[in-house]
N, C-alpha and C. Protein backbone atom coordinates (compact mmCIF):
# COMPACT_ATOMS: atom_id res chain seq x y z
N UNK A 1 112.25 112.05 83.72
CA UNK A 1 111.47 113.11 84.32
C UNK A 1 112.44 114.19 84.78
N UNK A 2 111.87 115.47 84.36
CA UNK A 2 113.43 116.39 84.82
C UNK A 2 112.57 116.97 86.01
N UNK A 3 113.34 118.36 86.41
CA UNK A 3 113.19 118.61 87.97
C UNK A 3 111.76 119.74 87.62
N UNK A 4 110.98 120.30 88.17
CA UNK A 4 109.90 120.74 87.99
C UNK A 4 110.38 122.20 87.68
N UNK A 5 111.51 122.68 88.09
CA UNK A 5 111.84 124.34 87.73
C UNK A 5 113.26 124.56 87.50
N UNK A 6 113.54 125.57 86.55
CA UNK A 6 114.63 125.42 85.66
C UNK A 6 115.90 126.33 87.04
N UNK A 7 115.02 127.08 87.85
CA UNK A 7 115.67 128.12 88.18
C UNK A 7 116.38 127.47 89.67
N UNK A 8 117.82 128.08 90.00
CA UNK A 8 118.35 127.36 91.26
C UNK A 8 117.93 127.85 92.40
N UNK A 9 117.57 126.32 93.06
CA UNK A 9 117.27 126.99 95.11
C UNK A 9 117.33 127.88 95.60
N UNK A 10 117.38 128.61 96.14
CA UNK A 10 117.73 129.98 97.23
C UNK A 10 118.07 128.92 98.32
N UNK A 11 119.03 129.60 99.13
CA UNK A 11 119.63 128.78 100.75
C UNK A 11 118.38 128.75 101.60
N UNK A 12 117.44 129.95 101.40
CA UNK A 12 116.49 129.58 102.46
C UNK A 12 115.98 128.71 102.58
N UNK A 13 115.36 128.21 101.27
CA UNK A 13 114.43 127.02 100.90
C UNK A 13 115.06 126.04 101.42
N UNK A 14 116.37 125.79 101.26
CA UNK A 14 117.22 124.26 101.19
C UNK A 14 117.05 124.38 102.74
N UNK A 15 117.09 125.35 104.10
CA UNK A 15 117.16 125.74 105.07
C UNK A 15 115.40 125.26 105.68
N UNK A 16 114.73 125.83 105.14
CA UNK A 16 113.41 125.55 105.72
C UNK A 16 113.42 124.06 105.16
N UNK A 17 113.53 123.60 104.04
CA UNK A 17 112.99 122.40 103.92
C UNK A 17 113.61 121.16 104.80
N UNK A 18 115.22 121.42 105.85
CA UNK A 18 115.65 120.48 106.19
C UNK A 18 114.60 119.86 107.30
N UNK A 19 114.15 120.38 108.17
CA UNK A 19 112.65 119.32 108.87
C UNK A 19 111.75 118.98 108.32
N UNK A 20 111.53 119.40 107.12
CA UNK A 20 110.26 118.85 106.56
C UNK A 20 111.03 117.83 106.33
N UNK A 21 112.40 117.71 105.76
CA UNK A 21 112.97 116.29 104.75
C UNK A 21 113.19 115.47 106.07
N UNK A 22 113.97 115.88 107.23
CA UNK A 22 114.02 114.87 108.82
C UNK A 22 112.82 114.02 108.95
N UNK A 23 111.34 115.31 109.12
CA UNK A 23 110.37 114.49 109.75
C UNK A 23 109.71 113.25 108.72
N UNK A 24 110.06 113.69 107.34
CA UNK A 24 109.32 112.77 106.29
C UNK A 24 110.17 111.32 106.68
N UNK A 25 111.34 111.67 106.31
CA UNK A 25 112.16 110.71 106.65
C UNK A 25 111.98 109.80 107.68
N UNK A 26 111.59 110.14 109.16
CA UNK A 26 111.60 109.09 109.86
C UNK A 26 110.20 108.55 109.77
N UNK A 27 109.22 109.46 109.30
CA UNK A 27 107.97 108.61 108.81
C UNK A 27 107.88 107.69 108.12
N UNK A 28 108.22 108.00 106.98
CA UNK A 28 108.79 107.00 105.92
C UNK A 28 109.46 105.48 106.23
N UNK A 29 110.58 106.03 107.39
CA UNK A 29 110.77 104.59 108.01
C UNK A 29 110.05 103.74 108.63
N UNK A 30 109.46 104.30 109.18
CA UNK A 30 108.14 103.42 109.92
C UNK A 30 107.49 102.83 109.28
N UNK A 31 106.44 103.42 108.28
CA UNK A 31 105.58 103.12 107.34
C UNK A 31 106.36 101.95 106.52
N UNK A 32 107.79 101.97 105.90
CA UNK A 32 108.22 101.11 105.34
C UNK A 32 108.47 99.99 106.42
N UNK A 33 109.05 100.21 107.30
CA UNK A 33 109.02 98.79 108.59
C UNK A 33 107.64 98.37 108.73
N UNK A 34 106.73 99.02 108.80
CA UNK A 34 105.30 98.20 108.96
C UNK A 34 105.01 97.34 107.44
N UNK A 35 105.44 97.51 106.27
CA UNK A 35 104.85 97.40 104.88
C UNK A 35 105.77 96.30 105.42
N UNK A 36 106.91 96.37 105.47
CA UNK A 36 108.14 95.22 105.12
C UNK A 36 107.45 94.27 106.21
N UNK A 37 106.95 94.36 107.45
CA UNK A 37 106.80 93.05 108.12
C UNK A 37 105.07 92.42 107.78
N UNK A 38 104.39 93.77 107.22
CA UNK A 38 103.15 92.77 106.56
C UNK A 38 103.60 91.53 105.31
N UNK A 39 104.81 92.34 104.06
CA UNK A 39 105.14 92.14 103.38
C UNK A 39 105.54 90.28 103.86
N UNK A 40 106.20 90.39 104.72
CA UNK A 40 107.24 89.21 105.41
C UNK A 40 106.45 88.12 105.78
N UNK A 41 105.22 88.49 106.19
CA UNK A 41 103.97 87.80 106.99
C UNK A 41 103.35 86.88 105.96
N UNK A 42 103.09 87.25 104.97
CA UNK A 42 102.92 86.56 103.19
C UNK A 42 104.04 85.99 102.64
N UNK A 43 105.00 86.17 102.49
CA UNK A 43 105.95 86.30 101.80
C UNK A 43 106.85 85.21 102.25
N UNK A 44 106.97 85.04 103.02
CA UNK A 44 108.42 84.76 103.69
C UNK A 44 108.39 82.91 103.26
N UNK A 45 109.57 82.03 103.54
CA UNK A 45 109.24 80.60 102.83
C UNK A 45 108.52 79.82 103.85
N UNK A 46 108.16 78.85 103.95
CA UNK A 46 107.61 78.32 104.62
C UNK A 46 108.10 78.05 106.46
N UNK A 47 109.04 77.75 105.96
CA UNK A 47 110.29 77.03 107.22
C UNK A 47 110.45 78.33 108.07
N UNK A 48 110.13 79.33 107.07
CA UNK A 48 111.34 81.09 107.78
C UNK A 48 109.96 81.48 109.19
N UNK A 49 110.68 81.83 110.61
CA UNK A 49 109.75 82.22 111.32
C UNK A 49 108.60 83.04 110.60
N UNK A 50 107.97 83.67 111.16
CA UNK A 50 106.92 85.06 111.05
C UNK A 50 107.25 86.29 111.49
N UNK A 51 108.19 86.19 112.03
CA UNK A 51 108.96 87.79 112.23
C UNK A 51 109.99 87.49 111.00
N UNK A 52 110.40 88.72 110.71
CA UNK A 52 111.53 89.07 109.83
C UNK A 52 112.36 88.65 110.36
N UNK A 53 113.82 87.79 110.17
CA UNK A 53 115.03 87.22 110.56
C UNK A 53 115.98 88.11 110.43
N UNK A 54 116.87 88.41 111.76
CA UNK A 54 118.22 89.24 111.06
C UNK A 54 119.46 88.85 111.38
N UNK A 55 120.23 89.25 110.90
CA UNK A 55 121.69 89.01 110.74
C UNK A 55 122.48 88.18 111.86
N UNK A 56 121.44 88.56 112.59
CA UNK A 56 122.39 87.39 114.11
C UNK A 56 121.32 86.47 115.03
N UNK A 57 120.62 85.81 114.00
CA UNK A 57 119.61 84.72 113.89
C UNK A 57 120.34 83.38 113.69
N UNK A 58 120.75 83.07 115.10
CA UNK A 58 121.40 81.67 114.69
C UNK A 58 120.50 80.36 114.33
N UNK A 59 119.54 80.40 114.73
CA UNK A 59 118.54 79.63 114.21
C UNK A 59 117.93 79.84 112.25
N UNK A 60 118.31 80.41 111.78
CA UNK A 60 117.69 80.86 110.64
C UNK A 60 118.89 80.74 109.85
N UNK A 61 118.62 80.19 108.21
CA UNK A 61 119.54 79.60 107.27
C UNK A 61 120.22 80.84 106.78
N UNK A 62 121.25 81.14 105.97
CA UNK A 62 121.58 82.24 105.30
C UNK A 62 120.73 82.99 104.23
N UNK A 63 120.37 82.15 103.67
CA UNK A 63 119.16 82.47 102.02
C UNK A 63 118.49 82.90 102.71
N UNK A 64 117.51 82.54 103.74
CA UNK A 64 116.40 83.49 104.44
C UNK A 64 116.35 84.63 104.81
N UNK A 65 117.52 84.81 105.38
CA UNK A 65 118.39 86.13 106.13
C UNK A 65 118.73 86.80 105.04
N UNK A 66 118.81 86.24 103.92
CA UNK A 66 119.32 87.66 102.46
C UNK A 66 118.52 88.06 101.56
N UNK A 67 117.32 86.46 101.40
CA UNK A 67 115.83 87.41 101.08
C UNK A 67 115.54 88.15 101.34
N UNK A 68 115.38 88.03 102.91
CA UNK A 68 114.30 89.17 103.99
C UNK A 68 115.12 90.97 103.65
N UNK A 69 116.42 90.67 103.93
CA UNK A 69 117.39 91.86 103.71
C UNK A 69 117.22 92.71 102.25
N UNK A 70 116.93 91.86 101.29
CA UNK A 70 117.00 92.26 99.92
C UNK A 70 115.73 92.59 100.02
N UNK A 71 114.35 92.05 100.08
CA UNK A 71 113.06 92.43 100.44
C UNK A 71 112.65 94.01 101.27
N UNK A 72 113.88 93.86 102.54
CA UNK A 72 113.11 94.90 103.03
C UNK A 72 114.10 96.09 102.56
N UNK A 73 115.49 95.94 102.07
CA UNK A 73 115.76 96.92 101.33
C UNK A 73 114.96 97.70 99.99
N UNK A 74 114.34 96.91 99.45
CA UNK A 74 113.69 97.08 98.03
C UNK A 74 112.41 98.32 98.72
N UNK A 75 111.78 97.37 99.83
CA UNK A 75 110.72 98.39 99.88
C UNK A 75 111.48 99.62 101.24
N UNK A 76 112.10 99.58 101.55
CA UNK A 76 112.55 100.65 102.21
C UNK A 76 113.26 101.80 100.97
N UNK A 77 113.70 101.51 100.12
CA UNK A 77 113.98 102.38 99.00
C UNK A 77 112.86 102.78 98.48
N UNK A 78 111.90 102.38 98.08
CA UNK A 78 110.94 102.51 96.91
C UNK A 78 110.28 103.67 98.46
N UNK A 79 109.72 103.03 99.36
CA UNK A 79 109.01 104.00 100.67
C UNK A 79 110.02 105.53 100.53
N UNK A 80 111.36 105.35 100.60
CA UNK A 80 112.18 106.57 101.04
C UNK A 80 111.54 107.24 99.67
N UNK A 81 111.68 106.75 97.77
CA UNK A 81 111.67 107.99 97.47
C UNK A 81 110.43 108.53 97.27
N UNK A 82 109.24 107.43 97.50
CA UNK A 82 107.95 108.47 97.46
C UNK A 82 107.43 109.39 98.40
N UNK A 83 108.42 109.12 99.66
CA UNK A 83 107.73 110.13 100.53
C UNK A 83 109.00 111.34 100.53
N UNK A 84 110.16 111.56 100.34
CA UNK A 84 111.09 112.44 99.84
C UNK A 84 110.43 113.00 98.75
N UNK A 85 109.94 112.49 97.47
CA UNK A 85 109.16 113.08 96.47
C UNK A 85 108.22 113.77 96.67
N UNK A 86 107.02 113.28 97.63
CA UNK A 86 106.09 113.93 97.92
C UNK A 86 105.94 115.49 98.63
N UNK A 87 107.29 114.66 99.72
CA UNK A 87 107.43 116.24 100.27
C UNK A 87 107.92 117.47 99.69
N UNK A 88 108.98 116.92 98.51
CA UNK A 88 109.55 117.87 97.94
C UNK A 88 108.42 118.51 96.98
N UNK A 89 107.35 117.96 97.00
CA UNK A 89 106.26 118.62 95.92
C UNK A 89 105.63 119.41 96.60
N UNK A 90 105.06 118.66 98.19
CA UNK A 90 104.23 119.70 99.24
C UNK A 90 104.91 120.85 99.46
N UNK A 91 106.28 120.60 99.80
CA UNK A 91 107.37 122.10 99.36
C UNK A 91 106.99 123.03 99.06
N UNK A 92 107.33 122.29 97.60
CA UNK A 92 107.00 123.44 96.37
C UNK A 92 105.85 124.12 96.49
N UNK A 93 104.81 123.49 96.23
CA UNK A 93 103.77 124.04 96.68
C UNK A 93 103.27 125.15 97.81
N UNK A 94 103.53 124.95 99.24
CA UNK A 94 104.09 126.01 99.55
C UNK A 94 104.65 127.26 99.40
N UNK A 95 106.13 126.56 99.08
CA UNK A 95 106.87 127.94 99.13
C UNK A 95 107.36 128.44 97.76
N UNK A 96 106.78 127.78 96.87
CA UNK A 96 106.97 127.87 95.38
C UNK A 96 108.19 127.86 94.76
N UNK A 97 109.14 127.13 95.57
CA UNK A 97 110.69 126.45 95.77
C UNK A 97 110.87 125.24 95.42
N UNK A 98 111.41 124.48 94.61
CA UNK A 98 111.90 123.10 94.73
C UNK A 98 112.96 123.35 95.88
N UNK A 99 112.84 121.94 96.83
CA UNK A 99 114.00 122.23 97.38
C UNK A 99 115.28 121.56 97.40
N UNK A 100 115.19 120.86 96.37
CA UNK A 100 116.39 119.64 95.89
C UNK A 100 117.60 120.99 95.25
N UNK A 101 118.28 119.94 94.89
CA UNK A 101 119.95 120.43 94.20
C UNK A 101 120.32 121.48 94.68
């Protein structure tokens, strides 16, 4: 998939769009922390608590602790680029700017 317009940014755009990209961003985190601990709530092995386990869970095996990590990395990536994508489209739309590269 290439980028939606052939022609390069203007500084303003890259300038206005930095809060739109902040606020998406920490939305995005959230939304992916809520997905990842529904995700975890199903998911997780039998033995593994019901909260997500982390790194300094002395009670909790290693494999559990690198599932959960690999799990909630996967959907914390996949969350970051659809809502970075999205915004960069609401952008455009807008200001009739991509505001990437």
């Amino acid at each position: 998939m290439s980028r939606p317009s052939t022609e390069s940014t203007s500084t303003s755009a890259k300038i206005l769009y930095r809060p739109v990209g902040i606020v998406s961003s920490v939305l995005g985190g959230l939304v992916a922390n809520l997905i990842f601990k529904k995700v975890w709530q199903r998911a997780a092995p039998p033995q593994a608590p019901s909260d997500p386990p982390n790194a300094l869970d002395s009670g909790t095996d290693l494999k559990t602790i690198l599932l959960a990590a690999g799990l909630q990395g996967a959907i914390f990536a996949v969350v970051k680029v659809l809502i970075d994508r999205g915004g960069a489209r609401a952008f455009q739309q807008w200001s009739g700017e991509w505001p990437g590269d």
